[in-house]
PDB file of N, CA and C in Angstrom:
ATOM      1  N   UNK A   1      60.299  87.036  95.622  1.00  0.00           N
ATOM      2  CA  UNK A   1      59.087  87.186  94.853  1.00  0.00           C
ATOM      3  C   UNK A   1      58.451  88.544  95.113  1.00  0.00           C
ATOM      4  N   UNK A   2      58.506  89.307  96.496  1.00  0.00           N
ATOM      5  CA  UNK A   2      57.355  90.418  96.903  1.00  0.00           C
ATOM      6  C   UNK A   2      58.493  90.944  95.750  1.00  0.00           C
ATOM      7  N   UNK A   3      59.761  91.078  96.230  1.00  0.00           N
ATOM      8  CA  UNK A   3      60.352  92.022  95.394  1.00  0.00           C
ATOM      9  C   UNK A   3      60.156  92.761  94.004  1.00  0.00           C
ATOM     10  N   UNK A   4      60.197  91.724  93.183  1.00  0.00           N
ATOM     11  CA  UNK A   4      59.983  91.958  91.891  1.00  0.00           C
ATOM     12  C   UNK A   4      58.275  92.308  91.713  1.00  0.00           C
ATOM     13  N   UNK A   5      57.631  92.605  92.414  1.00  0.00           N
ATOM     14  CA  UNK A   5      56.573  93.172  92.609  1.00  0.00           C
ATOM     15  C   UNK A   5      56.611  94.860  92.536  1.00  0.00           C
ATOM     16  N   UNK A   6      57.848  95.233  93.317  1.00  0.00           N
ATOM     17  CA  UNK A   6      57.894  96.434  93.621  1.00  0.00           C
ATOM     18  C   UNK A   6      57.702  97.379  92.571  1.00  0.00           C
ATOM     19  N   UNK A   7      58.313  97.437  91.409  1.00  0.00           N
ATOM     20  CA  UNK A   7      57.816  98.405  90.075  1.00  0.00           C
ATOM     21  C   UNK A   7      56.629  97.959  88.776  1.00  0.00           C
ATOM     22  N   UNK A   8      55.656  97.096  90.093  1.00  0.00           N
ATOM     23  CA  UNK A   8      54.124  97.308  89.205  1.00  0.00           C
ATOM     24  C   UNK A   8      53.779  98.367  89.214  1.00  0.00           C
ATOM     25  N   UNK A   9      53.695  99.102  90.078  1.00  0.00           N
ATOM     26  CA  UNK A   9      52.712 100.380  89.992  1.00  0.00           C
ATOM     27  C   UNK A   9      53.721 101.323  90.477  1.00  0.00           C
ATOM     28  N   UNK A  10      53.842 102.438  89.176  1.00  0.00           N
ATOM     29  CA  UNK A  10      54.824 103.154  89.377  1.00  0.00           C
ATOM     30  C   UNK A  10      54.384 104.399  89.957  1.00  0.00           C
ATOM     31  N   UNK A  11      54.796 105.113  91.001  1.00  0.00           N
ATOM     32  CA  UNK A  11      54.829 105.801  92.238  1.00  0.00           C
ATOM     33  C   UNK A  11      54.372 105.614  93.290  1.00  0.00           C
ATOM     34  N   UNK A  12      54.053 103.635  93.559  1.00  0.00           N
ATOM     35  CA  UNK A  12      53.677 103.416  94.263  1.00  0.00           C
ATOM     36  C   UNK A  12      54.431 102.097  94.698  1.00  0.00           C
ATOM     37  N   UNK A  13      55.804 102.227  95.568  1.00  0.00           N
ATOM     38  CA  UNK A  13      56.554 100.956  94.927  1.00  0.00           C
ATOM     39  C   UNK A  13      55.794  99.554  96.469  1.00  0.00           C
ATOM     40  N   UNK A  14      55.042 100.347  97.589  1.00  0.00           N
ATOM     41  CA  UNK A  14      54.596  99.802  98.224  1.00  0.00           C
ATOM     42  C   UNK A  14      53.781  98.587  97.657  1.00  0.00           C
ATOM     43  N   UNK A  15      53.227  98.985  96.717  1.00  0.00           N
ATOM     44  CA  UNK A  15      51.534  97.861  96.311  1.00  0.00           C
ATOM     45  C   UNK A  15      52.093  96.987  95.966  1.00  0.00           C
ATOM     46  N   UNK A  16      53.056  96.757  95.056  1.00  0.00           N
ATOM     47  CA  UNK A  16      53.170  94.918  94.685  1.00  0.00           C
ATOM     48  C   UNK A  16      53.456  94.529  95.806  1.00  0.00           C
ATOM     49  N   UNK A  17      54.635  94.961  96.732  1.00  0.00           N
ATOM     50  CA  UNK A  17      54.674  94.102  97.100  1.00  0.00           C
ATOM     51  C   UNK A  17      53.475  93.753  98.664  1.00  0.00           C
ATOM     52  N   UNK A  18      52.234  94.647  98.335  1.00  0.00           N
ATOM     53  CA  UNK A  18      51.894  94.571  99.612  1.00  0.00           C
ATOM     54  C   UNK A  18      50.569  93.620  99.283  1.00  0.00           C
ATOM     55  N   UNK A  19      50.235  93.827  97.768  1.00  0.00           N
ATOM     56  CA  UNK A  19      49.522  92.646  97.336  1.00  0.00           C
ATOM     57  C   UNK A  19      49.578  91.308  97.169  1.00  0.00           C
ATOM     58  N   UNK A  20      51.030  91.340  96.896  1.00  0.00           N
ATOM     59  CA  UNK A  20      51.710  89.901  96.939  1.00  0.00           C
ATOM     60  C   UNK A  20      51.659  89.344  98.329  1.00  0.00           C
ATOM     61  N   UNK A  21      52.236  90.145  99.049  1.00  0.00           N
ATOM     62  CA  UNK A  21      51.985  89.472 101.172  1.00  0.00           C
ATOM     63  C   UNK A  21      50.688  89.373 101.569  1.00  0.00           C
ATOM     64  N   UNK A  22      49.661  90.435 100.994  1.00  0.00           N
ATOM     65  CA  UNK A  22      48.142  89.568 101.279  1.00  0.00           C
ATOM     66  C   UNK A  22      47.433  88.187 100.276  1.00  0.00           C
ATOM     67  N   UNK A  23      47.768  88.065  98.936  1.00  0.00           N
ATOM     68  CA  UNK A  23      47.597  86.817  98.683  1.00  0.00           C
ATOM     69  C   UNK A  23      48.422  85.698  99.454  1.00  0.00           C
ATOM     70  N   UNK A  24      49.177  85.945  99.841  1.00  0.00           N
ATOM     71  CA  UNK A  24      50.209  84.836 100.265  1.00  0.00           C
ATOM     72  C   UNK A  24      49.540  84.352 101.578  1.00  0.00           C
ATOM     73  N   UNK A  25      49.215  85.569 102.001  1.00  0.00           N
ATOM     74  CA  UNK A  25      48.502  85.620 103.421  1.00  0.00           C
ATOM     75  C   UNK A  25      47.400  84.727 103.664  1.00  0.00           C
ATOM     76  N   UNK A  26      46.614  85.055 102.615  1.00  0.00           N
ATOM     77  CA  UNK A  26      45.597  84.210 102.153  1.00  0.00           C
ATOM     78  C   UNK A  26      45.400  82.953 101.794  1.00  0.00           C
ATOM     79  N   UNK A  27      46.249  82.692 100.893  1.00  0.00           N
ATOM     80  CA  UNK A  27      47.008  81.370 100.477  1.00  0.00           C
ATOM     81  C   UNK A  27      47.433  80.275 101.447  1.00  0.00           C
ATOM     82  N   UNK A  28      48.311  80.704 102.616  1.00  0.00           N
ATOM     83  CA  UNK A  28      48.667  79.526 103.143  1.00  0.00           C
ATOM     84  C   UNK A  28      47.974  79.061 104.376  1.00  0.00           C
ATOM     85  N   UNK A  29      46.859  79.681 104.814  1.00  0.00           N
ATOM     86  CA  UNK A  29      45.729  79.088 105.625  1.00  0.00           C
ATOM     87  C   UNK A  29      44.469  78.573 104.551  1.00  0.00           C
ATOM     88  N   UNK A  30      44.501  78.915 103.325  1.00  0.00           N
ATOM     89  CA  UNK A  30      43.742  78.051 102.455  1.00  0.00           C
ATOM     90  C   UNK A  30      44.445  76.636 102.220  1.00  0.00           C
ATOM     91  N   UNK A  31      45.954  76.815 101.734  1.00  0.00           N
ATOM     92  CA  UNK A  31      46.218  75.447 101.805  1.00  0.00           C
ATOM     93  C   UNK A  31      46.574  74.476 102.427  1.00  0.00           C
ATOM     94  N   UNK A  32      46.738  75.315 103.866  1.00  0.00           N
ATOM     95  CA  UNK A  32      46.552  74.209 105.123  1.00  0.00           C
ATOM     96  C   UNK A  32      44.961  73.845 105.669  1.00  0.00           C
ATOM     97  N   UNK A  33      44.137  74.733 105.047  1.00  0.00           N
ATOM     98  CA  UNK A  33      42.678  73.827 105.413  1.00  0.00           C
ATOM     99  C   UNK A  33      42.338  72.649 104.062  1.00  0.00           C
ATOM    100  N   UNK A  34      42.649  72.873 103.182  1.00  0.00           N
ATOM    101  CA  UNK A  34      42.497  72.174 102.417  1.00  0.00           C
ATOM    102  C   UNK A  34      43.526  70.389 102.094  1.00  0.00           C
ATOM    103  N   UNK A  35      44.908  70.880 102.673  1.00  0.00           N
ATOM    104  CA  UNK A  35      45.609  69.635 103.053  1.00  0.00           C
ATOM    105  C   UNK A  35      44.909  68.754 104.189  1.00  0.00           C
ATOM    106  N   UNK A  36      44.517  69.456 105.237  1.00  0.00           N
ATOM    107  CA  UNK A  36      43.848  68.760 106.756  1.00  0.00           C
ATOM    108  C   UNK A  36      42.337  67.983 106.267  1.00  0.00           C
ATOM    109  N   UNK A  37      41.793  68.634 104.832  1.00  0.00           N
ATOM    110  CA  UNK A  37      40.967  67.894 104.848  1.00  0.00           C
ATOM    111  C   UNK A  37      40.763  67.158 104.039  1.00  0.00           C
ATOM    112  N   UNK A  38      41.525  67.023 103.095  1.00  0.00           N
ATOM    113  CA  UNK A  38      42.160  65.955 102.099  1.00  0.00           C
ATOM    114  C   UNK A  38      43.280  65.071 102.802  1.00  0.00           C
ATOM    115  N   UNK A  39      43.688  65.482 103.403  1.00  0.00           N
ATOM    116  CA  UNK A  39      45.049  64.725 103.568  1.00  0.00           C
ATOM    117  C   UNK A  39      46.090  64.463 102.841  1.00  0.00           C
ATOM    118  N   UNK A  40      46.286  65.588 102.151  1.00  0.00           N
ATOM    119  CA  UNK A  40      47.417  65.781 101.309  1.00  0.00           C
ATOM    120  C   UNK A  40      46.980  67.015 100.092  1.00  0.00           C
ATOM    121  N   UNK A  41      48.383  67.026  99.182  1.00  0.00           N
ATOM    122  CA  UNK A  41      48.204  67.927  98.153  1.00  0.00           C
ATOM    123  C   UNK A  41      47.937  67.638  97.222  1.00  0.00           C
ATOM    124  N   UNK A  42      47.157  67.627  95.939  1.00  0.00           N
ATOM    125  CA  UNK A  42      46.779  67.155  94.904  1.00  0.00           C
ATOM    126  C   UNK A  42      47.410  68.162  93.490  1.00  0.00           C
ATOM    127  N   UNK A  43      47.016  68.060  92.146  1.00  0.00           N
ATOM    128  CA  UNK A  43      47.300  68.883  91.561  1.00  0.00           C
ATOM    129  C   UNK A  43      46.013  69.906  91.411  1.00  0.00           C
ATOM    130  N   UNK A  44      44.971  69.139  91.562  1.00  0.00           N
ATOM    131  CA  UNK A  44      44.154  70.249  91.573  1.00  0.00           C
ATOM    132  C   UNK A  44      43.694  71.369  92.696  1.00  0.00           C
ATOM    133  N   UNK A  45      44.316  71.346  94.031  1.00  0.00           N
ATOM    134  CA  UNK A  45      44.824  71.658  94.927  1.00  0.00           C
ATOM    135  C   UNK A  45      45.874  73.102  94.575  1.00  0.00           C
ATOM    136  N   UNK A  46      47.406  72.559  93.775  1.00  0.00           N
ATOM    137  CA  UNK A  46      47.981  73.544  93.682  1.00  0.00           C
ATOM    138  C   UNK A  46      47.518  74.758  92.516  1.00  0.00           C
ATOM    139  N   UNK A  47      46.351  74.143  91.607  1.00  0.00           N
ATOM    140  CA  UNK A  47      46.189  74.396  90.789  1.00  0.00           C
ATOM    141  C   UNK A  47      45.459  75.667  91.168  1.00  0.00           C
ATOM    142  N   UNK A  48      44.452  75.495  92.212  1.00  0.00           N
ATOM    143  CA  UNK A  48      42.859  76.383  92.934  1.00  0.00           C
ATOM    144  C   UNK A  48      44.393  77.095  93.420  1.00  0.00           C
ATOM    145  N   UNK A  49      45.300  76.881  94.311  1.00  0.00           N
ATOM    146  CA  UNK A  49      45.754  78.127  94.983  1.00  0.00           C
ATOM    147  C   UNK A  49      46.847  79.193  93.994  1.00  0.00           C
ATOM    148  N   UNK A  50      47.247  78.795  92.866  1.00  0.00           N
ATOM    149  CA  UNK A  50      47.534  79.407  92.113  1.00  0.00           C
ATOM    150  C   UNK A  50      46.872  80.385  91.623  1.00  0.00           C
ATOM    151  N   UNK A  51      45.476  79.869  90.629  1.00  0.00           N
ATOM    152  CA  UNK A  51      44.185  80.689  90.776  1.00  0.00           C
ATOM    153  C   UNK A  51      44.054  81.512  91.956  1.00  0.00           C
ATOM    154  N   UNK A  52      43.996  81.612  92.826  1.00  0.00           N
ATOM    155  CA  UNK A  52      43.433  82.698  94.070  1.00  0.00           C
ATOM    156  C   UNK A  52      44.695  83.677  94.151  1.00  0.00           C
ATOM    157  N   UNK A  53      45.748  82.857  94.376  1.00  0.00           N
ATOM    158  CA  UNK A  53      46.980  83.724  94.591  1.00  0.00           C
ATOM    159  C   UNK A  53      46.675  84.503  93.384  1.00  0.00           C
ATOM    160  N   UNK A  54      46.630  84.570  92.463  1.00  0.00           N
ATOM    161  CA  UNK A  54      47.041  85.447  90.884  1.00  0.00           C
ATOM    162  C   UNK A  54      46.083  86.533  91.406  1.00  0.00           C
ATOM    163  N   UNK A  55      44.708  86.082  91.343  1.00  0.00           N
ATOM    164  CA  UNK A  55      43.548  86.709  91.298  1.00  0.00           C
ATOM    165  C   UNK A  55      43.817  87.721  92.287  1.00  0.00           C
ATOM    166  N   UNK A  56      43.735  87.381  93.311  1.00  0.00           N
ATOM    167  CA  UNK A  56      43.924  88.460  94.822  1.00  0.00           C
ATOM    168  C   UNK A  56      45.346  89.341  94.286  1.00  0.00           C
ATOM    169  N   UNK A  57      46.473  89.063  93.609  1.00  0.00           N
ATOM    170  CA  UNK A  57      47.628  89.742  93.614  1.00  0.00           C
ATOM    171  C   UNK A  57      46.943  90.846  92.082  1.00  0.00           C
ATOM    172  N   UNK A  58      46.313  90.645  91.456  1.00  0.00           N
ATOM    173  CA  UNK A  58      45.907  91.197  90.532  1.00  0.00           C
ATOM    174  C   UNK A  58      44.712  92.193  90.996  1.00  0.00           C
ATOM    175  N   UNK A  59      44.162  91.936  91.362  1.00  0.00           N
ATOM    176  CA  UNK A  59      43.118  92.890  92.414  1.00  0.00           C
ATOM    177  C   UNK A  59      43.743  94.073  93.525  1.00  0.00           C
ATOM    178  N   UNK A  60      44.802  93.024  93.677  1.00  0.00           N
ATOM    179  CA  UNK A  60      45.417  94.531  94.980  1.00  0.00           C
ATOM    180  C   UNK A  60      45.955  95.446  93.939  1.00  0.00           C
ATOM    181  N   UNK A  61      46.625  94.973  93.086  1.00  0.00           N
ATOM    182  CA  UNK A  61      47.062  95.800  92.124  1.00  0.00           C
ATOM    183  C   UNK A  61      46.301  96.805  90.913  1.00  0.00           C
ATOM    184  N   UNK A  62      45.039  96.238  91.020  1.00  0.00           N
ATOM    185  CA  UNK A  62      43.890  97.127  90.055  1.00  0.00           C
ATOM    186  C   UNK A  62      43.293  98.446  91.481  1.00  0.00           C
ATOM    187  N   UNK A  63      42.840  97.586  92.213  1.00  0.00           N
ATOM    188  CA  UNK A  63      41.359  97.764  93.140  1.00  0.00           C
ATOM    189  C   UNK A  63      42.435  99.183  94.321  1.00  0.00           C
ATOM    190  N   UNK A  64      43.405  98.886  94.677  1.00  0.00           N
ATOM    191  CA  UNK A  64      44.031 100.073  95.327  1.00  0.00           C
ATOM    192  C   UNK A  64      44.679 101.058  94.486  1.00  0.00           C
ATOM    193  N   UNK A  65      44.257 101.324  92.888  1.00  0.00           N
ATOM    194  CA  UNK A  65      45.204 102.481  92.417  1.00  0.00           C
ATOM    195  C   UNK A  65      44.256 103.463  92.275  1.00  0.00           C
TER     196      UNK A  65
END
């Protein structure tokens, strides 16, 4: 996945994929607080971390060029 990140931003083949490893980053201590306090995964669950993941991978990619 970082991979195909790599020719978003062209002369910069670092940013996808470095946006993609901080949503992700982000992502999977959100959805382990959110499993611990639900007690499980829901769809609206995968739904919110989809949302954040996009958002944050779309931001590294605007907000650092």
């Amino acid at each position: 996945m970082v991979l195909l990140a790599v020719p978003a931003v062209p002369g910069r083949p670092w940013q996808g994929p470095l946006a993609v490893a901080a949503a992700l980053a982000v992502a999977v201590p959100l959805l382990a607080h959110v499993v611990r306090r639900l007690g499980g995964i829901t769809g609206d669950v995968l739904g919110a971390t989809v949302e954040v993941v996009t958002t944050l991978v779309y931001l590294g990619l605007v907000l650092s060029g």
